[in-house]
Structures are given as C-alpha cells and as structure tokens.
N, C-alpha and C. Protein backbone atom coordinates (compact mmCIF):
# COMPACT_ATOMS: atom_id res chain seq x y z
N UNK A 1 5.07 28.29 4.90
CA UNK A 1 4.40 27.37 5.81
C UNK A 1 5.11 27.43 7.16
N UNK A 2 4.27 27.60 7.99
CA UNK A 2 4.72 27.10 9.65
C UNK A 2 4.98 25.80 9.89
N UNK A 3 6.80 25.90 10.47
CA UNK A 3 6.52 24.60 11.00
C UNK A 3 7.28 24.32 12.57
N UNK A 4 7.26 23.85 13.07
CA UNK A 4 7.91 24.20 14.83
C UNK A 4 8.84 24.00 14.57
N UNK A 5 9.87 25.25 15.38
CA UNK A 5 11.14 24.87 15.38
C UNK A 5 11.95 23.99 15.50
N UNK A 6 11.49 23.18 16.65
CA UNK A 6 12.31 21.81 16.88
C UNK A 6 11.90 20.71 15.50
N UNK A 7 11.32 20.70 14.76
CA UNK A 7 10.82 20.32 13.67
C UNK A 7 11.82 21.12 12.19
N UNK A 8 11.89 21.97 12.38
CA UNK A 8 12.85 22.99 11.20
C UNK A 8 14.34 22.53 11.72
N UNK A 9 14.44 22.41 12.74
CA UNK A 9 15.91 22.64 13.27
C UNK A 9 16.56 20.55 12.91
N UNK A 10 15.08 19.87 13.30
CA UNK A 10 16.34 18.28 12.43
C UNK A 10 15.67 18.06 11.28
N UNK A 11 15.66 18.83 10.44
CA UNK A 11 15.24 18.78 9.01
C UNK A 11 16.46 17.91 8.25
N UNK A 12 17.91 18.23 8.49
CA UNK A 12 18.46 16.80 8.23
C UNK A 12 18.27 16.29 8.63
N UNK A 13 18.53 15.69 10.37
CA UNK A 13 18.33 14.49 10.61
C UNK A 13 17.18 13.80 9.77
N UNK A 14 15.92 14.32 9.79
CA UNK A 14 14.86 13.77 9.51
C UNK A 14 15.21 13.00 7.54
N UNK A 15 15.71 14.62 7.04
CA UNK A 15 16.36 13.76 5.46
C UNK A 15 17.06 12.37 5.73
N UNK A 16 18.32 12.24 6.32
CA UNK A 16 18.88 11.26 6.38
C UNK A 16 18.34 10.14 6.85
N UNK A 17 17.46 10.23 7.77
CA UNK A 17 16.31 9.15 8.27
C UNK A 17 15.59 8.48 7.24
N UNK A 18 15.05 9.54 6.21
CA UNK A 18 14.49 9.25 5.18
C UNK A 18 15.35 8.48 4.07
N UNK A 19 16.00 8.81 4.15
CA UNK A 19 17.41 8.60 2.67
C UNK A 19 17.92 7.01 3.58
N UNK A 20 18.12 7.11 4.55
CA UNK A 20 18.53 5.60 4.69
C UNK A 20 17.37 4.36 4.64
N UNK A 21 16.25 4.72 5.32
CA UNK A 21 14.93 3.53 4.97
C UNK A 21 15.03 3.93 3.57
N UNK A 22 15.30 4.68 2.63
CA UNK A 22 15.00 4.29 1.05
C UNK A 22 16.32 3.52 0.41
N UNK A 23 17.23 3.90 1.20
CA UNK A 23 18.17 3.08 0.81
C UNK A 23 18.33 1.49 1.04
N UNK A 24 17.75 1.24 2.08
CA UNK A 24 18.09 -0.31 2.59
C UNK A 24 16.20 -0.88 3.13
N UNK A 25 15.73 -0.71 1.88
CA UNK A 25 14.04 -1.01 1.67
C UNK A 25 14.20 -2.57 2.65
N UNK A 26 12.89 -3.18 2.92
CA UNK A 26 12.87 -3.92 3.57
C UNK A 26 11.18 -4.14 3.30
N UNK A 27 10.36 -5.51 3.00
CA UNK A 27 9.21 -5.99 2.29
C UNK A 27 8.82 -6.40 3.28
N UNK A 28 7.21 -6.08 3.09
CA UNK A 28 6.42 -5.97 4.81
C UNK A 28 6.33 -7.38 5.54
N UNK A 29 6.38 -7.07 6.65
CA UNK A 29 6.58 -8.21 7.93
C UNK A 29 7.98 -8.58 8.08
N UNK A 30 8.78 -7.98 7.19
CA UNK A 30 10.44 -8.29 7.25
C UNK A 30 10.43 -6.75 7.64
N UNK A 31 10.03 -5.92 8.05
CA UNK A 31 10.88 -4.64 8.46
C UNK A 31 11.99 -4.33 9.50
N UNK A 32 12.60 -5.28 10.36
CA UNK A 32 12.85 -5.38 11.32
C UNK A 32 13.54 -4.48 11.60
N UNK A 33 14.57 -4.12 10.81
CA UNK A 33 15.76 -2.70 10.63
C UNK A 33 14.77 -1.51 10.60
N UNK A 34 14.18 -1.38 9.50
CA UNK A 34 13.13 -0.39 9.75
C UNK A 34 12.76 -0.13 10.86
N UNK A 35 11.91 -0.97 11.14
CA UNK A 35 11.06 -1.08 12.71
C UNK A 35 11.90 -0.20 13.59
N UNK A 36 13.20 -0.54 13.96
CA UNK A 36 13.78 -0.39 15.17
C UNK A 36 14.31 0.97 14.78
N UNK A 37 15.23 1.12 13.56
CA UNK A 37 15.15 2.64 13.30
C UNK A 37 14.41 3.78 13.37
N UNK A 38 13.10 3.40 12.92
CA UNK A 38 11.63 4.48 13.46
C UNK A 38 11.35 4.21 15.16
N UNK A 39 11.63 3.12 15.46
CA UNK A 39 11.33 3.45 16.53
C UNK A 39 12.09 4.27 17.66
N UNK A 40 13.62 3.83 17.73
CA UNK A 40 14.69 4.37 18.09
C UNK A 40 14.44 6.20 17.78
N UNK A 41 14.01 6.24 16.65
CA UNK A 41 14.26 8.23 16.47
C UNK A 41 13.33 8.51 17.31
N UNK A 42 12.16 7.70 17.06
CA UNK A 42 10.70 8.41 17.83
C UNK A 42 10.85 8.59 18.87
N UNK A 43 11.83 7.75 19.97
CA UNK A 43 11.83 7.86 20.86
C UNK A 43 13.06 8.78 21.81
N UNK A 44 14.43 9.04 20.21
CA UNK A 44 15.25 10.12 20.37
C UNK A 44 14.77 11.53 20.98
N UNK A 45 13.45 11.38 19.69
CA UNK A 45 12.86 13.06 19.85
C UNK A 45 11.53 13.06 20.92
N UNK A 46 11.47 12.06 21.93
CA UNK A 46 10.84 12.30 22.96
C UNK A 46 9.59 11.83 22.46
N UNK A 47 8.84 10.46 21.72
CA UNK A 47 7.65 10.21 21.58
C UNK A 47 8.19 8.74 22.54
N UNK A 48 6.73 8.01 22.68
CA UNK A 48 6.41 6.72 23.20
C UNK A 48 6.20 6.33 22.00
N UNK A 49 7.21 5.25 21.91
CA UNK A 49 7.55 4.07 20.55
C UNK A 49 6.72 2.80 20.96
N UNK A 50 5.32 2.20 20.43
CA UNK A 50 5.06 1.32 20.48
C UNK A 50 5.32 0.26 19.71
N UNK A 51 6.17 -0.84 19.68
CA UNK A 51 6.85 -1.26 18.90
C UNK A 51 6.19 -2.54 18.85
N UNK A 52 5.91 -3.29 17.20
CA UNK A 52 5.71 -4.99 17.48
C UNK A 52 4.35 -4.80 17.29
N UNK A 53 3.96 -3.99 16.73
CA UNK A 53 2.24 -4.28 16.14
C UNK A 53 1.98 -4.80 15.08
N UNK A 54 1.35 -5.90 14.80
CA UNK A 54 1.02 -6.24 13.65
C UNK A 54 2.47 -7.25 13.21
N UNK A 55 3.33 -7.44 14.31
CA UNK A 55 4.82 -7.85 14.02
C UNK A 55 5.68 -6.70 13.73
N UNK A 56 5.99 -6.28 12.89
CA UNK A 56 6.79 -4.91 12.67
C UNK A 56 6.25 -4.09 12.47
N UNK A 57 5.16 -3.59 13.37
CA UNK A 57 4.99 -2.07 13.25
C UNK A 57 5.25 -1.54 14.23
N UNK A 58 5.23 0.05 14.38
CA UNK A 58 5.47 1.03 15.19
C UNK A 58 4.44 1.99 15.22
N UNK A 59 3.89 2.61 16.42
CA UNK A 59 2.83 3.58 16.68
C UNK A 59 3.65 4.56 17.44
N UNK A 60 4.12 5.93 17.17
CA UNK A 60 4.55 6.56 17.46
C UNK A 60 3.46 7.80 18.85
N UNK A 61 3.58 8.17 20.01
CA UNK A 61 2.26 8.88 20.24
C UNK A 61 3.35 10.30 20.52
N UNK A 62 2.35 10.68 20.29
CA UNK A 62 2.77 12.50 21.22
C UNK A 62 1.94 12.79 22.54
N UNK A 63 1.97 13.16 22.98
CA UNK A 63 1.35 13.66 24.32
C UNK A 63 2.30 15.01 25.09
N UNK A 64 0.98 16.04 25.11
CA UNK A 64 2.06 17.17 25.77
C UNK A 64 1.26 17.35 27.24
N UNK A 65 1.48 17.69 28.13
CA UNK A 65 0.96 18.03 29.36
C UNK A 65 0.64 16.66 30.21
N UNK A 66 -0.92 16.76 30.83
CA UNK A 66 -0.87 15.77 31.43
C UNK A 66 -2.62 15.66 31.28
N UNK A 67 -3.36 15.47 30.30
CA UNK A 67 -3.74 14.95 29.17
C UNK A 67 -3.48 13.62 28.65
N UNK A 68 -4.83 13.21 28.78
CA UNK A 68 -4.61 11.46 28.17
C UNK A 68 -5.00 11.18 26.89
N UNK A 69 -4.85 12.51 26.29
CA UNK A 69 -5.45 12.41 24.56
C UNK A 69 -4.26 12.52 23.94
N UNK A 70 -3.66 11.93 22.83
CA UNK A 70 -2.59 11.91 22.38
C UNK A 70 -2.67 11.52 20.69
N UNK A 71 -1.44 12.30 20.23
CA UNK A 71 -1.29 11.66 18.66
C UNK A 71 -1.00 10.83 18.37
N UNK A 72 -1.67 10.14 17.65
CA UNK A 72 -1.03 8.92 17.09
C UNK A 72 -0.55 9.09 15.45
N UNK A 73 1.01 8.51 15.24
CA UNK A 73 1.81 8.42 14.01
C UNK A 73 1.74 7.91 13.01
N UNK A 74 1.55 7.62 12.06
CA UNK A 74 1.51 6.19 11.38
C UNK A 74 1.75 6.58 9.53
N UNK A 75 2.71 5.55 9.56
CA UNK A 75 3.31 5.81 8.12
C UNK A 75 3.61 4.04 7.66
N UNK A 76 3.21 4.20 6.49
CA UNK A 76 4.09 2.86 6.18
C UNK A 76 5.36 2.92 5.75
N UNK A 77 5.46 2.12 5.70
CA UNK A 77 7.62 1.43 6.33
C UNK A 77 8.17 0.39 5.38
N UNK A 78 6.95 -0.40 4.79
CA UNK A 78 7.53 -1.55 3.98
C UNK A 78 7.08 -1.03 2.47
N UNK A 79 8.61 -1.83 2.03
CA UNK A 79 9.56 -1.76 0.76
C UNK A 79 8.04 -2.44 -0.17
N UNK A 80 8.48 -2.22 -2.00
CA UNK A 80 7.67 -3.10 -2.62
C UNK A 80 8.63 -4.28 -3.67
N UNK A 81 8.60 -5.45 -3.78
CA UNK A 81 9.18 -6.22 -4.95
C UNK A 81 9.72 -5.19 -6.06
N UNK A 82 9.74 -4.62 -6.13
CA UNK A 82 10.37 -3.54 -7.29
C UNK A 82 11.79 -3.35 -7.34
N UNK A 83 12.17 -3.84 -8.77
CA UNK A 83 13.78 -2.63 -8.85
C UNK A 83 13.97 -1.67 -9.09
N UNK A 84 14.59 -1.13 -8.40
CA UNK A 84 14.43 0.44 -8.63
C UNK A 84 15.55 1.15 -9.99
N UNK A 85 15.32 1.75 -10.89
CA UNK A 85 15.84 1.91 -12.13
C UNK A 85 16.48 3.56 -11.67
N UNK A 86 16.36 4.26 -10.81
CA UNK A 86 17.04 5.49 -10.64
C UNK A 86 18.19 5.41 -9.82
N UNK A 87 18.98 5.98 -10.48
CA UNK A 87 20.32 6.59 -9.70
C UNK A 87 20.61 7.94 -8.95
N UNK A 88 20.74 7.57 -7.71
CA UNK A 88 21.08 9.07 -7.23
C UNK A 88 21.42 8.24 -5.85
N UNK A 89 22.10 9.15 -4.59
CA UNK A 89 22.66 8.53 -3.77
C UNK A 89 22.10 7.48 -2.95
N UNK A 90 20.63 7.67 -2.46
CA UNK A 90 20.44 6.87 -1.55
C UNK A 90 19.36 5.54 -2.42
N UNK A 91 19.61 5.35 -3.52
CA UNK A 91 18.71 4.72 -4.07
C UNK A 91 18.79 3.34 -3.76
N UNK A 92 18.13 2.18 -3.67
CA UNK A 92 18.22 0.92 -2.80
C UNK A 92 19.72 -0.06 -3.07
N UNK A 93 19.71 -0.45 -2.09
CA UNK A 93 20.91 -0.86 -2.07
C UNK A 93 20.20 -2.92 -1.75
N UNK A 94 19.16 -2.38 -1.99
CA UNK A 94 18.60 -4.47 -1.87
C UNK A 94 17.91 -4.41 -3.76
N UNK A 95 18.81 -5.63 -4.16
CA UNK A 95 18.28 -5.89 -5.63
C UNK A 95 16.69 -6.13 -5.48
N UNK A 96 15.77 -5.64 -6.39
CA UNK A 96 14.22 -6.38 -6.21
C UNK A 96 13.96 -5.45 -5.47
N UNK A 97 13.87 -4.98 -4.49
CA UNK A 97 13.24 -4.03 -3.34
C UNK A 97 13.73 -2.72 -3.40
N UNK A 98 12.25 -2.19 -3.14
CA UNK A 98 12.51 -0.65 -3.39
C UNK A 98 11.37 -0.28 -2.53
N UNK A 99 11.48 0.96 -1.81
CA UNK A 99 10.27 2.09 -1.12
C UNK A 99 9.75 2.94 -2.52
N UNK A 100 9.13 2.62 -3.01
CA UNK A 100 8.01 3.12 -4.07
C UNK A 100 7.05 4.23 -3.13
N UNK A 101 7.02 5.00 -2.40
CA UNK A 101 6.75 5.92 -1.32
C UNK A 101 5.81 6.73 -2.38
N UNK A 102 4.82 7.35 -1.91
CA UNK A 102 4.01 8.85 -2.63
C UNK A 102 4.87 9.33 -3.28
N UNK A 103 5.99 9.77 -2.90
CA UNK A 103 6.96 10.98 -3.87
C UNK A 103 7.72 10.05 -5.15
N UNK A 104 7.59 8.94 -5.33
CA UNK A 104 7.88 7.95 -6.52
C UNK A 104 6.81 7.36 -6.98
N UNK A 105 5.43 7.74 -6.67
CA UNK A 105 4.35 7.03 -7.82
C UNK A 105 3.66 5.97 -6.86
N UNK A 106 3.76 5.89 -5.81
CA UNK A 106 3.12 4.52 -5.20
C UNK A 106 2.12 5.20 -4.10
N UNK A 107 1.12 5.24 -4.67
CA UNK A 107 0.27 6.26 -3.82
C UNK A 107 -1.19 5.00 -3.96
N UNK A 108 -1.72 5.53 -2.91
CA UNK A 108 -3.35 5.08 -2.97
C UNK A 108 -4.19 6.03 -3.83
N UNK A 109 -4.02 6.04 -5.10
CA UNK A 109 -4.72 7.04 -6.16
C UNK A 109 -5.27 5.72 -7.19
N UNK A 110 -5.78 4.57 -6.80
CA UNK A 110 -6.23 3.36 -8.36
C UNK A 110 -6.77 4.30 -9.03
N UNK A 111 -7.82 5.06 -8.77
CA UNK A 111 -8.69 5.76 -9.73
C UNK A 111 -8.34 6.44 -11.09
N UNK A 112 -7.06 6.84 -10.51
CA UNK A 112 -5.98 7.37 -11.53
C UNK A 112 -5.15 6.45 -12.48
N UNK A 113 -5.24 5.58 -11.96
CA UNK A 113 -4.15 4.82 -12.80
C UNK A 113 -4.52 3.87 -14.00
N UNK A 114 -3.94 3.26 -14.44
CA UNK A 114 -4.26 2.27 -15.46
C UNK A 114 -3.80 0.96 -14.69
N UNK A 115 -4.89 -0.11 -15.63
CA UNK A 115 -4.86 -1.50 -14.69
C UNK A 115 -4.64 -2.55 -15.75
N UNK A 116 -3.46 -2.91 -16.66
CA UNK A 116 -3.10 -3.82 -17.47
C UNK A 116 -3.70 -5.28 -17.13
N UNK A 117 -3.68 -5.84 -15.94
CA UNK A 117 -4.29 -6.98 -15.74
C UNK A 117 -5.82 -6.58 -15.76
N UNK A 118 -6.55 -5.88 -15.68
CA UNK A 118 -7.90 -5.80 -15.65
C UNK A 118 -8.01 -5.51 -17.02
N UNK A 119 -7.08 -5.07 -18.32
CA UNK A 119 -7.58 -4.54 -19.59
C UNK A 119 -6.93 -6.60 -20.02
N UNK A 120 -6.07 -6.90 -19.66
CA UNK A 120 -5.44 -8.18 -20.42
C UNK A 120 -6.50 -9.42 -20.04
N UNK A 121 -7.29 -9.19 -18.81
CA UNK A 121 -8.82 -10.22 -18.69
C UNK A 121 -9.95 -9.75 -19.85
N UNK A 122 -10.01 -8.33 -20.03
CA UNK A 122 -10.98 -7.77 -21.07
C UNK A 122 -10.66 -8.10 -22.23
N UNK A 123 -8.89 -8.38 -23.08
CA UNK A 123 -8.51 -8.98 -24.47
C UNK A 123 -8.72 -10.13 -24.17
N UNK A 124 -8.64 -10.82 -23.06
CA UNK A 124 -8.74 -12.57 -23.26
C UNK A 124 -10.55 -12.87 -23.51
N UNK A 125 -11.35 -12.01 -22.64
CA UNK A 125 -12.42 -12.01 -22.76
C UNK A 125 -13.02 -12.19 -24.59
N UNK A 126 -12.36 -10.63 -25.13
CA UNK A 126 -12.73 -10.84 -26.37
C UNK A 126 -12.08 -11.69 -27.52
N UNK A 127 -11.29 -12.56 -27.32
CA UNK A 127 -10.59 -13.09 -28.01
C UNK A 127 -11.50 -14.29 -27.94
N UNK A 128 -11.88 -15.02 -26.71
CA UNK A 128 -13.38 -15.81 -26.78
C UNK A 128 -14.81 -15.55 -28.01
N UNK A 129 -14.52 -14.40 -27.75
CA UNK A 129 -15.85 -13.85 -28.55
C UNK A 129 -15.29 -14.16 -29.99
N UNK A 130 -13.82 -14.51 -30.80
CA UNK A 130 -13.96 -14.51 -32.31
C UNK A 130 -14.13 -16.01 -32.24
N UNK A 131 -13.72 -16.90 -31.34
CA UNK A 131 -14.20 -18.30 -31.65
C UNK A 131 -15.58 -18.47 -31.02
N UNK A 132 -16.72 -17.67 -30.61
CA UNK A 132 -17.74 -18.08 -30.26
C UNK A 132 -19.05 -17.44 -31.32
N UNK A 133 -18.21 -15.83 -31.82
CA UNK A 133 -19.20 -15.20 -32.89
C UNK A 133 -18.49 -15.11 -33.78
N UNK A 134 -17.13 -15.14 -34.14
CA UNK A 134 -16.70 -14.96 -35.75
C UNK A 134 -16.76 -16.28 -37.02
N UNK A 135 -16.56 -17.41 -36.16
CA UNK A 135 -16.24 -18.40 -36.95
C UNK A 135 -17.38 -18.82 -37.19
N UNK A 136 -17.42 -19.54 -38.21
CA UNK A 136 -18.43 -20.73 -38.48
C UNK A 136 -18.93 -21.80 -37.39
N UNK A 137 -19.50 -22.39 -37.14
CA UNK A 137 -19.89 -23.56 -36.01
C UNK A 137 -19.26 -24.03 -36.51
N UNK A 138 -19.13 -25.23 -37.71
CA UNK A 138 -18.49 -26.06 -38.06
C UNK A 138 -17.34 -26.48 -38.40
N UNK A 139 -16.33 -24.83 -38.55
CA UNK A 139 -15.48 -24.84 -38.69
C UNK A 139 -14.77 -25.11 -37.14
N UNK A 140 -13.69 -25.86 -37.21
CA UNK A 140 -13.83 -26.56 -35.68
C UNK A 140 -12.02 -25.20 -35.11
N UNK A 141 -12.21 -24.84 -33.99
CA UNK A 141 -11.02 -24.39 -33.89
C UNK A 141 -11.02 -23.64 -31.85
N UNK A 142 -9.61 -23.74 -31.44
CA UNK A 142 -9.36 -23.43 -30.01
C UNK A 142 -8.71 -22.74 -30.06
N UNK A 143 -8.72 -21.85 -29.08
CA UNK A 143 -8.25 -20.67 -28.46
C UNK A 143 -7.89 -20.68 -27.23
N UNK A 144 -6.84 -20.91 -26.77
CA UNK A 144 -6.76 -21.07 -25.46
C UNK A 144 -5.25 -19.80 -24.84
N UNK A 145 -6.40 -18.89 -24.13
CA UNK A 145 -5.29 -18.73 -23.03
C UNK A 145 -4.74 -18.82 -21.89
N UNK A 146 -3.95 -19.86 -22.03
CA UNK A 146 -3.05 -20.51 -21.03
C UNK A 146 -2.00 -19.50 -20.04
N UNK A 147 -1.68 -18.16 -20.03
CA UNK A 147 -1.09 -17.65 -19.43
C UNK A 147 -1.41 -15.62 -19.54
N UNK A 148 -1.34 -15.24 -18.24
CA UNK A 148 -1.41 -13.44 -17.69
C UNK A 148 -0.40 -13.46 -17.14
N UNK A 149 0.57 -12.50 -17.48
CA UNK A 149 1.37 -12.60 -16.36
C UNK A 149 1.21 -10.64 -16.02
N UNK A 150 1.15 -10.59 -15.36
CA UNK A 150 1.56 -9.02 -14.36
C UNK A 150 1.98 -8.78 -13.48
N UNK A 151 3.49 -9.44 -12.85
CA UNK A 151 4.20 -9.23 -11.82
C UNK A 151 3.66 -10.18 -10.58
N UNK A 152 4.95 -10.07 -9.87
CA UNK A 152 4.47 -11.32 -8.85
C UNK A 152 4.37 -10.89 -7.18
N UNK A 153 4.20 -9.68 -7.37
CA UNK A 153 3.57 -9.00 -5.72
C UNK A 153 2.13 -8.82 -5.90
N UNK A 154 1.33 -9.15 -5.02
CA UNK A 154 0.16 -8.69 -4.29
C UNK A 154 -0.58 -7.66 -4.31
N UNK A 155 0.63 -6.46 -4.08
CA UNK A 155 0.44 -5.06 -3.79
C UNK A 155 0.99 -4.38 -4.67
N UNK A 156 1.11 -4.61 -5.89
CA UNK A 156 1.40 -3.95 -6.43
C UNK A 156 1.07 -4.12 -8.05
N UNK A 157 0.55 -2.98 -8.63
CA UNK A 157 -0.22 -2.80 -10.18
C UNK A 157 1.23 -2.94 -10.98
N UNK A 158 1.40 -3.05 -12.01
CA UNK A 158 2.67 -3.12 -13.31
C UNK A 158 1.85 -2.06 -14.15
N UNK A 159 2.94 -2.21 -14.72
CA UNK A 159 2.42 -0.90 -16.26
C UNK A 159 2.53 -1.65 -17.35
N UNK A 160 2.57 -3.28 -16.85
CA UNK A 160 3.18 -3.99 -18.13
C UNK A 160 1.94 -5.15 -17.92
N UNK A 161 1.66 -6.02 -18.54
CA UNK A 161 1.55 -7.34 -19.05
C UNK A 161 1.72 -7.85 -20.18
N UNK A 162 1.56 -9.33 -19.97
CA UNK A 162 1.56 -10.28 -21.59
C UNK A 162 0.79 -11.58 -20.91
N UNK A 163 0.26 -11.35 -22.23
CA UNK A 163 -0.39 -13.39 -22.07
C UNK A 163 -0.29 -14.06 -23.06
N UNK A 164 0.03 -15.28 -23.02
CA UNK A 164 0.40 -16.52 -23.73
C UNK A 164 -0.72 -17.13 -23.68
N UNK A 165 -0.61 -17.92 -25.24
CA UNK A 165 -1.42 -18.82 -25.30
C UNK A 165 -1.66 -19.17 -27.14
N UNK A 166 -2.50 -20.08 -27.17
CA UNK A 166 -1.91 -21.20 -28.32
C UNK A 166 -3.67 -21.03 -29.43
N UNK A 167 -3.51 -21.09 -30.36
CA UNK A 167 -5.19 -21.29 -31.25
C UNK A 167 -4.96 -22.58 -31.82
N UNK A 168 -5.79 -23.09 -31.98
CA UNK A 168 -5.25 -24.81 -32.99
C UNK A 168 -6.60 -24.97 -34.21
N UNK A 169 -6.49 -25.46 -35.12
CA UNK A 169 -7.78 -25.13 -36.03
C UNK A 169 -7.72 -26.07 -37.34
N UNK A 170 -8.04 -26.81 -38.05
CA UNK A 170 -7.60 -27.30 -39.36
C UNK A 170 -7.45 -26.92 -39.97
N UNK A 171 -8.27 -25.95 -40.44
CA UNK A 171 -7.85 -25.06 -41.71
C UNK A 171 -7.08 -23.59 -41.73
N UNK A 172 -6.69 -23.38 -42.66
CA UNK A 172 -5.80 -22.22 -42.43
C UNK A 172 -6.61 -21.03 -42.37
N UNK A 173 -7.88 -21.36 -43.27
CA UNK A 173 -8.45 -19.94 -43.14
C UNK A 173 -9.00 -19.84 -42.18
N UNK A 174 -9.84 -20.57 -40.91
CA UNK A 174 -9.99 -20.61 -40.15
C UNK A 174 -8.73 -20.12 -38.89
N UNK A 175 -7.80 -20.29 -39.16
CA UNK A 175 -6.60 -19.85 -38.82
C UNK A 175 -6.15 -18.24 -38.92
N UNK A 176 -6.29 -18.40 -40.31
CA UNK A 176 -5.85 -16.34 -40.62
C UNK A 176 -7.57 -15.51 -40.43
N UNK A 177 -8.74 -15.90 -39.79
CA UNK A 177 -9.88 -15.75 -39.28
C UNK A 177 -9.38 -15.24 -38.15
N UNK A 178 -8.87 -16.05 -37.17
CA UNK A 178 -8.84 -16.15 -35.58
C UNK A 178 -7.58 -15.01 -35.37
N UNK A 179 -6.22 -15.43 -36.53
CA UNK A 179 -5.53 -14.33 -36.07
C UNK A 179 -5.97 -12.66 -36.61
C-alpha cells in the first residue's frame, strides 16, 4: 500500500499517540485530555485544529494550495464504561474505562452481533405466555419479572444479562408447572 512519506516517516509518533489515548481512556463529553492532545498533534503536523465542538470535539482540516475545499477529520475519541481485561503495555490505566476502538470489537457492525437484552425481553415475553396459556384459569398463580439487567452505559451492548424475578402460586403443582 501507498502511503505519503511524511505519513510513513511518524508512524511512531502516530503509534504512541495512539497507545497513549488507549491508555488514559476518557468517557464522552469528559474528553478534555483527549481533546487537546488530538488537537495539539493536528496542529504539530500542520492541520487547522477546530477545537470545542459539540464540547470536546475536534475537526481536524487539511487544505493544500489556495483552494477553499478542504478535508475534514473525524474520529471518535471517547472511552466506553468498560474494564478492560487485557494486559499489554498501554492498556487503560482508568478502572471502568476503556477505548473499545474497531481493532477491539467496538465497531458499528449491530447486524453482526448478538443482543442479550433484546433476547432477555423475548424470555420475559414467553415466560408470560406459561401463566397466560399453560396453566389452568383457576389455578391462581404470578409471575413477575421484576428485574433486566445489561450493563449500565447507553452505548454500549453486553454479551451478558440476567433477570430477576419471583412466581407465587398455591399449589405446588402449579408451581413445578410454571418452573
């Protein structure tokens, strides 16, 4: 692959750039270190750093000649609630926060993935269905689930859930029915 020299030639710098935002993650609208670090290089290697968009963002442009059409940069920057479970040097150094980046699994691919809170609404769903079609009418008995849990960011899917919750019933067989 081609890539411009001045581009081949801070291929560290650019690693270490990289290796330190993964090291010292930072959760969006808190980027502030971030922020100023991307912006600071961008503007090392000769771009216009627009800084403070959106609160901590950065728009990096290119422009060569004298031409008012220009590139615009754009990467995201903020960390996710995650701990990060790998060891190797630059791995986060903030407990809870981690850059989950494309090259660790945190990609815009849903299509691909599996969605535990969307399958744990589909078991609560059918778990309705044995007290509404399995039992007897008269046999009297509740099902209640009182709790989903799947992580407590916004932005981000788990590979995990659990839900809680309680059946109450008089009789036992009505009981070993439901379970």
């Amino acid at each position: 692959m081609y890539l411009i020299p001045e581009i081949e030639a801070s291929h560290d710098e650019i690693k270490a750039l990289r290796r330190t935002i993964h090291a010292h993650p930072e959760l969006r609208y808190k980027e502030m270190k971030t922020s100023q670090l991307v912006a600071d290089s961008l503007e090392r290697w000769g771009l216009k750093a627009c800084r403070g968009l959106g609160k901590t963002g950065v728009v990096g442009e290119l422009t060569r000649g004298t031409s008012s059409r220009c590139v615009g940069l754009r990467a995201d920057m903020d960390a996710l609630p995650i701990t990060e479970n790998k060891a190797f040097g630059h791995r986060s150094q903030n407990p809870g926060c981690m850059h989950a980046c494309g090259h660790d699994g945190h990609a815009a691919m849903p299509h691909v993935g599996c969605d535990p809170v969307f399958a744990a609404v589909q078991i609560a769903n059918g778990l309705q269905a044995i007290i509404t079609r399995n039992k007897k009418p008269l046999d009297t008995a509740v099902l209640s689930i009182t709790q989903i849990h799947g992580g407590d960011a916004v932005n981000v899917v788990r590979n995990e859930v659990w839900l809680g919750g309680t059946v109450r019933t008089f009789t036992v067989e009505t009981l070993d029915l439901i379970e």
